[in-house]
C-alpha atoms as a PDB file:
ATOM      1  CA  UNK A   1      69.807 130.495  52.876  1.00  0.00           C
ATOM      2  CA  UNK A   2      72.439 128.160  54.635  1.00  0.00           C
ATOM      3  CA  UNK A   3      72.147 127.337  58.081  1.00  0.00           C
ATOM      4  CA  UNK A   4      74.580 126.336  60.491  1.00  0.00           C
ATOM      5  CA  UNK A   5      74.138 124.452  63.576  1.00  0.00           C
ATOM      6  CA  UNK A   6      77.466 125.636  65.652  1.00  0.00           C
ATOM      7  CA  UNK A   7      78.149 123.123  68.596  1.00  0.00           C
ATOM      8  CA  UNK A   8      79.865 123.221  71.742  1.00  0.00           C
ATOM      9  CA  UNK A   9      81.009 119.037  72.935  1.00  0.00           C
ATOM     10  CA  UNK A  10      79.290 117.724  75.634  1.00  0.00           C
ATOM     11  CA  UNK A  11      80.774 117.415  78.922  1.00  0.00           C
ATOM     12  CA  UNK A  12      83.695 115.368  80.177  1.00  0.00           C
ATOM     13  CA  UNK A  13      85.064 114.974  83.310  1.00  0.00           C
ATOM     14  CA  UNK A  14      87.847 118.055  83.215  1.00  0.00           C
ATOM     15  CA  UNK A  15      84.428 120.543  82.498  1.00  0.00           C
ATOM     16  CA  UNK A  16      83.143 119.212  85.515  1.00  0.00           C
ATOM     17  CA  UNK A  17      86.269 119.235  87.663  1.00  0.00           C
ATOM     18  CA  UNK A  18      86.523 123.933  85.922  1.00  0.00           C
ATOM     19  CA  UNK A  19      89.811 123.204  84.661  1.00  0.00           C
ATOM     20  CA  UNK A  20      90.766 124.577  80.941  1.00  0.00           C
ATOM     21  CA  UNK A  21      91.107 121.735  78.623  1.00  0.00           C
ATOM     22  CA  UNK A  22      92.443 123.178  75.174  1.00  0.00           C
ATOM     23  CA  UNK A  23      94.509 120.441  73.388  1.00  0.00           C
ATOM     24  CA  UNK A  24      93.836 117.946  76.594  1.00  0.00           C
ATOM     25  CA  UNK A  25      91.781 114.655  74.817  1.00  0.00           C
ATOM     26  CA  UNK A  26      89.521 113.711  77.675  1.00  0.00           C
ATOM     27  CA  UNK A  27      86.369 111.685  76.511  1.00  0.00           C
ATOM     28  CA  UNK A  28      83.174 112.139  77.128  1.00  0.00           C
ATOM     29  CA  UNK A  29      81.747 112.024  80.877  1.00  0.00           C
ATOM     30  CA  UNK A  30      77.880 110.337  81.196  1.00  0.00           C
ATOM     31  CA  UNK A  31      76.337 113.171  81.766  1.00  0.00           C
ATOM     32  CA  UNK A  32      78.525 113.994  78.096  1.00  0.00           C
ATOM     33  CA  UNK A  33      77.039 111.112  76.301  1.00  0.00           C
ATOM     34  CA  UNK A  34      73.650 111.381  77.039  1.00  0.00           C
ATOM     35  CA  UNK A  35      73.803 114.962  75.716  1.00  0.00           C
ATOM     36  CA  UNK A  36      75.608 113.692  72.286  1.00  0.00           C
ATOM     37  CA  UNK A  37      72.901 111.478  72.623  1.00  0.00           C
ATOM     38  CA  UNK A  38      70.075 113.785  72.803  1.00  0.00           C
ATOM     39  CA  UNK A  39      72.181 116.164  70.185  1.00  0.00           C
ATOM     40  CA  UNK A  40      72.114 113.766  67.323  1.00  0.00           C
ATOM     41  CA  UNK A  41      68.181 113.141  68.307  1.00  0.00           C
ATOM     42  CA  UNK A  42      67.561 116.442  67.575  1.00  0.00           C
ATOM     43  CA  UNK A  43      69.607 117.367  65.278  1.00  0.00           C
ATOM     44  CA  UNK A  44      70.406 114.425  63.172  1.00  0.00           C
ATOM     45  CA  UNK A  45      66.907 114.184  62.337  1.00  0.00           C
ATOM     46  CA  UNK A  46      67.466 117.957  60.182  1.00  0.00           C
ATOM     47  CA  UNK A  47      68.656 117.728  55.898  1.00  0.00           C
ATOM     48  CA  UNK A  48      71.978 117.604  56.720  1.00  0.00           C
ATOM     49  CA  UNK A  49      74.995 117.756  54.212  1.00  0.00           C
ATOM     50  CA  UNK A  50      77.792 118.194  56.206  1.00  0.00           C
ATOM     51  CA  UNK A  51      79.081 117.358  59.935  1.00  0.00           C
ATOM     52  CA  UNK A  52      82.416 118.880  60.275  1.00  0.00           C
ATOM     53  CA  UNK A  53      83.989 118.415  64.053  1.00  0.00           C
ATOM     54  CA  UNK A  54      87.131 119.323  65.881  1.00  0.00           C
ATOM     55  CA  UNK A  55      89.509 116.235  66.131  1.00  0.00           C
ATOM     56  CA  UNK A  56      89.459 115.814  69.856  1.00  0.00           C
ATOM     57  CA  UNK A  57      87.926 112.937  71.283  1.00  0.00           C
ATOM     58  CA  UNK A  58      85.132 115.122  73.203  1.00  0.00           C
ATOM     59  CA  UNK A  59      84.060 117.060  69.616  1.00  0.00           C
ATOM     60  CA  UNK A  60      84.235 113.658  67.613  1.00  0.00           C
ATOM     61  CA  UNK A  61      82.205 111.520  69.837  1.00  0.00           C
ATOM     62  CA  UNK A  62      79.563 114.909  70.178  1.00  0.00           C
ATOM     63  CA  UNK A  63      79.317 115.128  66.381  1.00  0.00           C
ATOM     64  CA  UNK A  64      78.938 110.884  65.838  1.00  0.00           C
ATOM     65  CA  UNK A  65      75.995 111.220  67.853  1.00  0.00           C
ATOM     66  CA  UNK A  66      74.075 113.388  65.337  1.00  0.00           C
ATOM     67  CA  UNK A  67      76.022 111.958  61.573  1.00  0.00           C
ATOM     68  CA  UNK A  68      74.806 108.802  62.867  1.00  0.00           C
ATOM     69  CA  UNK A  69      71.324 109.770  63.285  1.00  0.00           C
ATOM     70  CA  UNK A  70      71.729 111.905  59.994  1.00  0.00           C
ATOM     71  CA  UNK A  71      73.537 108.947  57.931  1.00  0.00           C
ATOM     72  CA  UNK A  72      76.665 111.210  57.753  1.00  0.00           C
ATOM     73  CA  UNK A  73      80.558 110.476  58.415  1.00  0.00           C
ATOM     74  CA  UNK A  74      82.105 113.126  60.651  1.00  0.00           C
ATOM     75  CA  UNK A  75      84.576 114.837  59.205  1.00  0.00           C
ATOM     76  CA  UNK A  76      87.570 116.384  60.993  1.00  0.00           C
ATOM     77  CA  UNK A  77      88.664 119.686  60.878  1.00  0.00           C
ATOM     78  CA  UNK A  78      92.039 120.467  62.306  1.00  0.00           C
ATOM     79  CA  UNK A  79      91.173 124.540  62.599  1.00  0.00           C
ATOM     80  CA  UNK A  80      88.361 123.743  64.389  1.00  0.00           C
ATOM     81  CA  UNK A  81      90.663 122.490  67.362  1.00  0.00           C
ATOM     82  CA  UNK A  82      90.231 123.865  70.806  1.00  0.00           C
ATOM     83  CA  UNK A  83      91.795 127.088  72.056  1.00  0.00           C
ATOM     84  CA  UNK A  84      95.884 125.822  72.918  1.00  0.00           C
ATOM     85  CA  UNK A  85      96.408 127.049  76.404  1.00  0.00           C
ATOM     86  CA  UNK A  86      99.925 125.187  76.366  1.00  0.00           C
ATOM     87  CA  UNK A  87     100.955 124.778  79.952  1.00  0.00           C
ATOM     88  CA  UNK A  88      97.981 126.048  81.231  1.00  0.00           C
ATOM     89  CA  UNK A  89      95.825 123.248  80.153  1.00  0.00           C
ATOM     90  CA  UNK A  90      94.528 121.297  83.006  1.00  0.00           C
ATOM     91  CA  UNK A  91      94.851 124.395  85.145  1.00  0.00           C
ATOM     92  CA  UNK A  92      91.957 126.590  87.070  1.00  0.00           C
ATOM     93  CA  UNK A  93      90.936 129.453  84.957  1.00  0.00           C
ATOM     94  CA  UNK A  94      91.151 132.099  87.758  1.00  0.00           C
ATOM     95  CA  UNK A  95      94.052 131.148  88.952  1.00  0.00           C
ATOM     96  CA  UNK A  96      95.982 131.796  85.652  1.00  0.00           C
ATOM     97  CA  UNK A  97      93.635 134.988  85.352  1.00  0.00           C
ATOM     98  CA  UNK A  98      94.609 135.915  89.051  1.00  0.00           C
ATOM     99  CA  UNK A  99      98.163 135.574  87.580  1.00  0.00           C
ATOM    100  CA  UNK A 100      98.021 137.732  84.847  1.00  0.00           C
ATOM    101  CA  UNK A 101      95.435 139.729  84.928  1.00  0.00           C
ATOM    102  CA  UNK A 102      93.810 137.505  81.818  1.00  0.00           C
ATOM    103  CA  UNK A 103      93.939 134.417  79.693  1.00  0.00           C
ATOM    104  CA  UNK A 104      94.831 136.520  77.168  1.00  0.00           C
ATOM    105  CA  UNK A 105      98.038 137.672  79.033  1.00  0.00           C
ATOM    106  CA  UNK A 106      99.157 134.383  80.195  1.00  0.00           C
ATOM    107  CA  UNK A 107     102.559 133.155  78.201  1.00  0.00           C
ATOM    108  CA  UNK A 108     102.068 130.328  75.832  1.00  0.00           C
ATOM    109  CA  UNK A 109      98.223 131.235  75.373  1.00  0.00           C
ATOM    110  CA  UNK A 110      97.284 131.141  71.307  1.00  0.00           C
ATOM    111  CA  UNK A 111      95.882 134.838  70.519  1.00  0.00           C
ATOM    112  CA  UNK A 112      92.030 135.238  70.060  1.00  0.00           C
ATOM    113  CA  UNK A 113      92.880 136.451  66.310  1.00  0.00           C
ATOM    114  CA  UNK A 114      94.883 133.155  65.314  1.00  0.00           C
ATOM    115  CA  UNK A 115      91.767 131.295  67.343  1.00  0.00           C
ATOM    116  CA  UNK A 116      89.458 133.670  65.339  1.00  0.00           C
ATOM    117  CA  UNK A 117      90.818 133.329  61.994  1.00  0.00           C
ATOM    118  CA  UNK A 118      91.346 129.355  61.844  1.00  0.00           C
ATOM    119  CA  UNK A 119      87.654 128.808  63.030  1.00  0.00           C
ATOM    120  CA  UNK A 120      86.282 131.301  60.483  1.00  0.00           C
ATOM    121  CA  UNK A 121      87.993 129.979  58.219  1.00  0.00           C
ATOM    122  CA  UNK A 122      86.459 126.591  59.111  1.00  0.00           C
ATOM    123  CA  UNK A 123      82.991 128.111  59.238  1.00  0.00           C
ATOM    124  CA  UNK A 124      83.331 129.554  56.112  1.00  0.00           C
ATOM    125  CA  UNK A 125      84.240 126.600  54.174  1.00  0.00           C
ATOM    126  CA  UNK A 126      81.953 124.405  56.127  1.00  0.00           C
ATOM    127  CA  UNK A 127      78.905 127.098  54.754  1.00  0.00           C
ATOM    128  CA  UNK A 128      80.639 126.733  51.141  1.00  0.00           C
ATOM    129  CA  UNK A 129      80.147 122.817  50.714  1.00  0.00           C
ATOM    130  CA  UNK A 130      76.471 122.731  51.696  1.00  0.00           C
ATOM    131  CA  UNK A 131      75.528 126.296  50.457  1.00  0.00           C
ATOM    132  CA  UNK A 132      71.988 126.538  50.507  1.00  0.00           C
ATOM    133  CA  UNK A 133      71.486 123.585  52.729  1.00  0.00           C
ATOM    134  CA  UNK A 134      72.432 123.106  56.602  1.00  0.00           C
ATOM    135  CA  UNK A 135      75.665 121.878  58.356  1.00  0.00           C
ATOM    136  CA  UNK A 136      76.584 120.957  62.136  1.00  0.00           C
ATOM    137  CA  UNK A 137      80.060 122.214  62.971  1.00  0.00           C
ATOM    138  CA  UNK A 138      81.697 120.777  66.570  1.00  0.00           C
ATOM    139  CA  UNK A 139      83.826 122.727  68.017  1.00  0.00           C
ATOM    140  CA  UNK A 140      84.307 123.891  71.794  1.00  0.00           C
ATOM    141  CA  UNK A 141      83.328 127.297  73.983  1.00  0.00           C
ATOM    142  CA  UNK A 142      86.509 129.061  73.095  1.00  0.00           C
ATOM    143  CA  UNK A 143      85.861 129.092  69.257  1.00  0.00           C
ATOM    144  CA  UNK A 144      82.482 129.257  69.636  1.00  0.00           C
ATOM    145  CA  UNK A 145      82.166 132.483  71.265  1.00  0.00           C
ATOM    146  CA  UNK A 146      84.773 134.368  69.371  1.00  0.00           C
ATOM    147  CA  UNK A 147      82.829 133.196  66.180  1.00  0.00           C
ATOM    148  CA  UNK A 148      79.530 134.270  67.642  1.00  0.00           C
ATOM    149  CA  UNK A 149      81.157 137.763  68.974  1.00  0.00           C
ATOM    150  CA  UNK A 150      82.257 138.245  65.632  1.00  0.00           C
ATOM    151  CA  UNK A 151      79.463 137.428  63.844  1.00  0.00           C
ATOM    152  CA  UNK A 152      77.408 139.382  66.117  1.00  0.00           C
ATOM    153  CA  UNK A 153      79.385 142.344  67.512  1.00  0.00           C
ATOM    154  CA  UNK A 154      76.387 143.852  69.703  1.00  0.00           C
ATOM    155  CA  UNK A 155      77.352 140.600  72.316  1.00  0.00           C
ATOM    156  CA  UNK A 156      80.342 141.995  73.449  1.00  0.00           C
ATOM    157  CA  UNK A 157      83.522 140.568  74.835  1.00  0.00           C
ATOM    158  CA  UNK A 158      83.336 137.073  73.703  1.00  0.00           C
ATOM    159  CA  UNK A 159      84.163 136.055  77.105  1.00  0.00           C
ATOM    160  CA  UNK A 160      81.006 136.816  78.017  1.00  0.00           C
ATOM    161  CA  UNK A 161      79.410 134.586  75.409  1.00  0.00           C
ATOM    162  CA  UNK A 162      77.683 131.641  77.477  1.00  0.00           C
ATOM    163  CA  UNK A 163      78.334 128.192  75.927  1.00  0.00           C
ATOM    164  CA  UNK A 164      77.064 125.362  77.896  1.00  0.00           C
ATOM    165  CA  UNK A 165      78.285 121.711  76.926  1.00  0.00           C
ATOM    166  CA  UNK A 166      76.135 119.750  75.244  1.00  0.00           C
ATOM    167  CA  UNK A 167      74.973 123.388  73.039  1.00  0.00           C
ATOM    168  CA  UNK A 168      74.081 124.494  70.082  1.00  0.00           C
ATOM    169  CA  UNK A 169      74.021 127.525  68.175  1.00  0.00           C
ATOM    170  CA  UNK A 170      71.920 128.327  65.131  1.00  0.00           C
ATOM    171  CA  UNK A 171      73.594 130.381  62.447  1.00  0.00           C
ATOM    172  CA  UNK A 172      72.213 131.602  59.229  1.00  0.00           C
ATOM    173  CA  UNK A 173      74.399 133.050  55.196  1.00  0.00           C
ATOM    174  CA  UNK A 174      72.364 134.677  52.859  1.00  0.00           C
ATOM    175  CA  UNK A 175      72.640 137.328  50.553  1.00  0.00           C
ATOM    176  CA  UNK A 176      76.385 137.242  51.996  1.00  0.00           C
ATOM    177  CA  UNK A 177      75.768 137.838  55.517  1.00  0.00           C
ATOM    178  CA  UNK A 178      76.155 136.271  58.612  1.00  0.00           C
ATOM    179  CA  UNK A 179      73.257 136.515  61.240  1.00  0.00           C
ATOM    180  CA  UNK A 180      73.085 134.289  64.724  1.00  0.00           C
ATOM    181  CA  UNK A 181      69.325 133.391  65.124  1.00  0.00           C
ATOM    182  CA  UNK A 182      69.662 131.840  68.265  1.00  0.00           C
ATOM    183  CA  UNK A 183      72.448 130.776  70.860  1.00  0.00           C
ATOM    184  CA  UNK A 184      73.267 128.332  73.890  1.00  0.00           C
ATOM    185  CA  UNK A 185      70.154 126.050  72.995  1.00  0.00           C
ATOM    186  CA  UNK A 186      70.003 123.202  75.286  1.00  0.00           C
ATOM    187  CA  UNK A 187      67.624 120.157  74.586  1.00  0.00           C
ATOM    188  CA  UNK A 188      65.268 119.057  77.779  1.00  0.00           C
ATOM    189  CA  UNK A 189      67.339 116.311  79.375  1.00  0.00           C
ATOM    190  CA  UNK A 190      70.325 116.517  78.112  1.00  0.00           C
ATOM    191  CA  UNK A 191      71.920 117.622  81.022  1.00  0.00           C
ATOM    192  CA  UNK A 192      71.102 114.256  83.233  1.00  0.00           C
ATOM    193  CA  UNK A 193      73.276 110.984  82.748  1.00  0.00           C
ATOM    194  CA  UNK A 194      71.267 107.806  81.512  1.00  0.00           C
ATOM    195  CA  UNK A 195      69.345 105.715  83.441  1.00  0.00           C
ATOM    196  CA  UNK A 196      71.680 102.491  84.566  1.00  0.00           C
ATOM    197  CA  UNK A 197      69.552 100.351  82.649  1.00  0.00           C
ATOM    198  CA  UNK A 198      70.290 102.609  79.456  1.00  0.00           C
ATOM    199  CA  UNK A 199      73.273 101.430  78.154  1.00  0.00           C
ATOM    200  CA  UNK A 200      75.123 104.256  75.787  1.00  0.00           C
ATOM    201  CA  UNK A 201      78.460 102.871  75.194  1.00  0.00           C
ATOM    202  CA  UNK A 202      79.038 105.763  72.120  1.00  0.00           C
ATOM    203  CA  UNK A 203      77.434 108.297  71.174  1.00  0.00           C
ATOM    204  CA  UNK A 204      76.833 106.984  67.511  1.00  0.00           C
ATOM    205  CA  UNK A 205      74.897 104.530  68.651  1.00  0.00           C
ATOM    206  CA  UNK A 206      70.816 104.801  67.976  1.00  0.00           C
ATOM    207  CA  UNK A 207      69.865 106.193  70.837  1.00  0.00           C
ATOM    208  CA  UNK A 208      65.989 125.722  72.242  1.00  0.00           C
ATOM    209  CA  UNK A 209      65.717 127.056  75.755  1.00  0.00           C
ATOM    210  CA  UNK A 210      69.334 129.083  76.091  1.00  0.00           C
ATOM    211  CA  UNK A 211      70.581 128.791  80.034  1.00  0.00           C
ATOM    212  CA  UNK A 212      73.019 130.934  81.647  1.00  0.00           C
ATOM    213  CA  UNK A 213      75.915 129.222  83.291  1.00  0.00           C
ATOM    214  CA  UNK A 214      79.159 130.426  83.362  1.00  0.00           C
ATOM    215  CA  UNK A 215      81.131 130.082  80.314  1.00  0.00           C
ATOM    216  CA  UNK A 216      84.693 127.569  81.246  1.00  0.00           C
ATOM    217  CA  UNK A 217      86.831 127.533  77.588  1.00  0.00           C
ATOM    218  CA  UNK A 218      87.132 124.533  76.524  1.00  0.00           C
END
């Protein structure tokens, strides 16, 4: 069996401020580095053979948290790249949904299927290099809930698919099929900034309870 740990970035400061990010490169926020932090803790420690991230800053300095711990290099993966919400990007969500009725609707939005299809793609090859072992794949809320909707059609919409920063997903291929064994798993304390006397200046330095806040793309 290969498993796949799908994660969603931690936080930076346009997640805290609800605006859509998509091809915006914000870094991490504190509160964003302490859960890279506690990421690669937890998962660096696994076999790993692969950590495969989207090339924006927030996905790269998630996934250096954990190849650090694992004695990886992150690799980057364009089709892994956030949602593009061209215009949009730095915008409120409901407004543009008060707008038009849905993101989906909203000119200059990439469709779910070209979202869908490059990060399946990604997931798929990601599951080929390290078959039989385990990968981490970075990406952001957008990809990862079309992926999990897909993967497991009994969730629904994708949009209702709750990815909190800082999560992970746990995904499983054998016998060639897909199956989602868990989803949204948060590790205790990830979601507090570090003490001041805790100085994490990146997230590759040294250093699954799902929650239910509102999913914000990006």
């Amino acid at each position: 069996m290969t498993r796949i740990y799908l994660v969603r970035h931690g936080r930076t400061a346009l997640n805290a401020a609800g605006v859509l990010r998509g091809h915006l490169d914000p870094e991490l926020d504190a509160v964003g580095l302490r859960q890279a932090s506690v990421l690669g803790d937890l998962l660096g420690r696994h076999e790993l053979g692969l950590v495969v991230s989207s090339p924006l800053k927030r996905a790269v300095q998630t996934a250096q948290g954990i190849a650090f711990r694992a004695g990886l290099e992150v690799e980057i993966d364009p089709r892994l790249i956030d949602r593009d919400y061209g215009s949009w990007a730095g915008e409120g969500k409901e407004a543009v949904i008060a707008q038009y009725g849905s993101l989906n609707a909203a000119p200059g939005v990439e469709p779910e299927p070209d979202v869908l299809t490059r990060a399946m793609e990604a997931l798929t090859e990601a599951c080929r290099r390290v078959e039989g072992g385990s990968a981490v794949v970075v990406s952001h809320d957008a990809l990862n809930g079309l992926l999990l909707a897909a993967l497991h059609p009994q969730l629904g919409e994708s949009t209702v698919v709750i990815q909190d920063t800082g999560c992970f997903n746990v995904l499983a291929f054998d016998d060639q099929r897909w199956s989602v064994l868990s989803m949204n798993n948060a590790p205790a304390g990830h979601e507090s900034p570090p003490p001041r006397d805790e100085q994490i200046e990146s997230p590759s330095e040294p250093g699954p309870q799902p929650t239910s806040e509102d999913t914000d793309h990006g």
